[in-house]
Protein backbone atom coordinates (compact mmCIF):
# COMPACT_ATOMS: atom_id res chain seq x y z
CA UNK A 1 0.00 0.00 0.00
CA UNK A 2 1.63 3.41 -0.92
CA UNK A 3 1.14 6.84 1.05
CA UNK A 4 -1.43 8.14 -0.98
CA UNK A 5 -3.53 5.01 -0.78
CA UNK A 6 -2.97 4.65 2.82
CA UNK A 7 -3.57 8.39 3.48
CA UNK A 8 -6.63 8.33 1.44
CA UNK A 9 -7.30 4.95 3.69
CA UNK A 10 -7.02 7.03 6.60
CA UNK A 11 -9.15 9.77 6.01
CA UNK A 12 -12.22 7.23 5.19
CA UNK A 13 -11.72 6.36 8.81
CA UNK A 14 -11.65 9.43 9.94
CA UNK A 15 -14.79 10.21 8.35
CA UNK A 16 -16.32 6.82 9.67
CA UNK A 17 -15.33 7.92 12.93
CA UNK A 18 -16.81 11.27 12.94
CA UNK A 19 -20.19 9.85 11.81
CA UNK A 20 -19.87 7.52 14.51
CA UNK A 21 -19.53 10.57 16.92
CA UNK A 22 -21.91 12.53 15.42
CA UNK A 23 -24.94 9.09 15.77
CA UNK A 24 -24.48 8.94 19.35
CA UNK A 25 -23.90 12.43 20.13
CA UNK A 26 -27.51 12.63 18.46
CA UNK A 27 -28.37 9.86 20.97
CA UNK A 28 -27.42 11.66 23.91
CA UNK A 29 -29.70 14.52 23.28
CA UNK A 30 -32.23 11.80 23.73
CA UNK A 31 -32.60 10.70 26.71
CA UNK A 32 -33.02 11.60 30.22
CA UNK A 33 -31.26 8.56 31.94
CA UNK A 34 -28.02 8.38 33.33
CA UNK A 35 -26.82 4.89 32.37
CA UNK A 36 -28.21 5.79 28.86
CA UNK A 37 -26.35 9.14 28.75
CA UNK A 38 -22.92 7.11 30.53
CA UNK A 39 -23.11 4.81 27.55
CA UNK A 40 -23.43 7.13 24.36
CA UNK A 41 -20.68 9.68 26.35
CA UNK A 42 -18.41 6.42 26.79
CA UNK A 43 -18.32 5.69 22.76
CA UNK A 44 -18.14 9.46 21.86
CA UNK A 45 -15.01 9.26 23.97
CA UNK A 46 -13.51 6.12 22.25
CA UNK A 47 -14.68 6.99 18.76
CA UNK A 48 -12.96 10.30 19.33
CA UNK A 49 -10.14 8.32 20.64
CA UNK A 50 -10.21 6.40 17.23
CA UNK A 51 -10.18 9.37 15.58
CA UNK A 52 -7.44 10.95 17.04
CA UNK A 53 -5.43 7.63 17.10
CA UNK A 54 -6.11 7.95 12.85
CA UNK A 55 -5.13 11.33 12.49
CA UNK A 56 -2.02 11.21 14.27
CA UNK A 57 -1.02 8.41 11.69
CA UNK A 58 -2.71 10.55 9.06
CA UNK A 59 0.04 13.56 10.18
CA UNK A 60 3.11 10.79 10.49
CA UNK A 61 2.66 9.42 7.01
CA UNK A 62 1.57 12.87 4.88
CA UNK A 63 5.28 14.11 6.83
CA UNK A 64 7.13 10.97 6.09
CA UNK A 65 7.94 10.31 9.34
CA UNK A 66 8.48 6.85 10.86
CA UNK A 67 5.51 5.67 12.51
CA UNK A 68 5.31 4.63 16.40
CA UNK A 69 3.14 1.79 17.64
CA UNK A 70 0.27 3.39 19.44
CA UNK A 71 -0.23 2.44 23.17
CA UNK A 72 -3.88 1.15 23.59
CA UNK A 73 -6.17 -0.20 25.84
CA UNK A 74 -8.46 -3.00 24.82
CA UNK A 75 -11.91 -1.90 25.07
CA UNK A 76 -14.07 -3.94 27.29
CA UNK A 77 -17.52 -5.86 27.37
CA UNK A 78 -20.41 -4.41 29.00
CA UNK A 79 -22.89 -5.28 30.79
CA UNK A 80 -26.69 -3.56 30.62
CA UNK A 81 -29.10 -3.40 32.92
CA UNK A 82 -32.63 -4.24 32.13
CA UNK A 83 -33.79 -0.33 32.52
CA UNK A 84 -30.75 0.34 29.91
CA UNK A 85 -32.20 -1.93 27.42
CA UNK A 86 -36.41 -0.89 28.25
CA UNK A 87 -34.82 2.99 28.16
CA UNK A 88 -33.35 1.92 24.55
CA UNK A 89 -36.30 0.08 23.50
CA UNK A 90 -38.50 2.77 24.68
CA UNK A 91 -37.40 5.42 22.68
CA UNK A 92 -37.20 5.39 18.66
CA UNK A 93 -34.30 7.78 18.23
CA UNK A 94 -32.20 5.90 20.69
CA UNK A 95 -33.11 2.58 18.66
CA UNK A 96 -32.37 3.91 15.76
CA UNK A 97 -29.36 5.59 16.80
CA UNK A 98 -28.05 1.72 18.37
CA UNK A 99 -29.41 0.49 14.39
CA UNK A 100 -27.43 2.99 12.31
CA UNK A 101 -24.48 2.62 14.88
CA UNK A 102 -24.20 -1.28 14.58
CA UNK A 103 -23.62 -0.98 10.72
CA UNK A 104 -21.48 1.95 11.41
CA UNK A 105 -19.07 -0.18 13.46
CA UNK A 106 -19.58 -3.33 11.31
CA UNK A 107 -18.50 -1.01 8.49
CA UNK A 108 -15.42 0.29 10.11
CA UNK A 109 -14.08 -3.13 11.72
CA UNK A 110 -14.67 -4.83 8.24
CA UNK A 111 -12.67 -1.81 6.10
CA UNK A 112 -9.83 -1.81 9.28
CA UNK A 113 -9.69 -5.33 8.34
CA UNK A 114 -8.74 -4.91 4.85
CA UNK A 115 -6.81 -2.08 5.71
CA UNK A 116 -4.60 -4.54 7.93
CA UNK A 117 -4.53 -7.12 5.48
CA UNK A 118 -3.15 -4.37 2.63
CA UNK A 119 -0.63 -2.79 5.09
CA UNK A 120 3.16 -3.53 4.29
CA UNK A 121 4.42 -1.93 7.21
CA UNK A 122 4.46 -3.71 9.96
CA UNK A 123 3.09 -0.81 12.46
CA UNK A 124 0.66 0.44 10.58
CA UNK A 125 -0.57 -3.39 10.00
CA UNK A 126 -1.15 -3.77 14.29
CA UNK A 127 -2.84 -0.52 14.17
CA UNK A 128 -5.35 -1.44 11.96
CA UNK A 129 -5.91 -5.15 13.57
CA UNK A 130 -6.49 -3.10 16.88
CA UNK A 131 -9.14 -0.92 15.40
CA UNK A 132 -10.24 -3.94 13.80
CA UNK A 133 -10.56 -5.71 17.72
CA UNK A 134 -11.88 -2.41 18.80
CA UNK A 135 -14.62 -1.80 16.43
CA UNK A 136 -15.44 -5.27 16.82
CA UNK A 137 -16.27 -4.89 20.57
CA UNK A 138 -18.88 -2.12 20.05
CA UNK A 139 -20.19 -4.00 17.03
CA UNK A 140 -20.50 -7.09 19.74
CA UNK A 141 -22.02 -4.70 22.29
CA UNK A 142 -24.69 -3.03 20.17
CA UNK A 143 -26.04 -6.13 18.65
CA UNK A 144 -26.77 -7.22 22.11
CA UNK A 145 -28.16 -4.17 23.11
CA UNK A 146 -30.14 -4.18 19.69
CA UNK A 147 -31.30 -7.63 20.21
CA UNK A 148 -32.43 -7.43 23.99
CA UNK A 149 -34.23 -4.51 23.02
CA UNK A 150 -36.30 -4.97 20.09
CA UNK A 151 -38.96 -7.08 22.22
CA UNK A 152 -39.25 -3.75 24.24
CA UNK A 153 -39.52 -1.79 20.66
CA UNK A 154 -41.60 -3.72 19.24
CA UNK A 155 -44.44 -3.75 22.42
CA UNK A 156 -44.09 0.00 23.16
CA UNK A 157 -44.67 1.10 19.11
CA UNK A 158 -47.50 -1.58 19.34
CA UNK A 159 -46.20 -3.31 15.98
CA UNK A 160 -47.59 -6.41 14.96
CA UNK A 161 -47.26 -8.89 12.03
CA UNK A 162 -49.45 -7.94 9.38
């Protein structure tokens, strides 16, 4: 993979990212509850994390300069309460917001993948397979929270089959 095709790679993420941010910074303006509001400020955090994580490589390869393995923490599984998942259920925007997020973050870990898989240098190769682990976890975490609360979505928007 060359600079240009790795910057341009870069700057997709980045993008990614930001629309990540922007989904559940639209969620937070939802909701009234604390564990809800704790869990859409935690991934703004680590998407802006992400973000700054991809811009620093962004600045390191557009200079030339030799890249440096980024020190990370592993982000972790969670664990949601049943008012989490009826607050979530409950509320439209916040179940679309964990819908549009879950193929935002399927999205990203499946183009970090191939971004990994296309890297030739070593460093930059690790860096995507940890945003590939990364993305992975919130993709994990928001299918759960999708699939716990779609009983509660569907009952409260009284659908039914047709």
């Amino acid at each position: 993979m060359e600079n240009k095709e790795i910057l341009a790679a870069l700057k997709n993420a980045m993008r990614g990212e930001m629309d990540s941010i922007n989904i559940y910074q639209s969620a937070l303006a939802n909701s009234k509850d604390t564990e809800v509001i704790n869990f859409f400020n935690n991934m703004v955090e680590e998407e802006q994390r992400h973000y700054n994580y991809l811009l620093e490589y962004y600045k390191s390869i557009n200079n030339e300069e030799t890249l440096k393995a980024i020190d990370t923490k592993d982000a972790e599984n969670m664990i949601f309460s049943e008012n989490f998942i009826e607050r979530i259920g409950s509320n439209q925007m916040l179940f679309s917001a964990i819908s549009v997020a879950t193929l935002l973050e399927k999205n990203a870990f499946e183009f970090y993948q191939r971004s990994a898989d296309q890297a030739d240098n070593e460093v930059l190769k690790k860096f995507f397979e940890k945003m590939v682990t990364w993305e992975k976890q919130h993709y994990d975490n928001l299918i759960i929270i999708a699939d716990e609360a779609e009983n509660t979505y569907w009952q409260k928007n009284r659908f039914e089959p047709f």
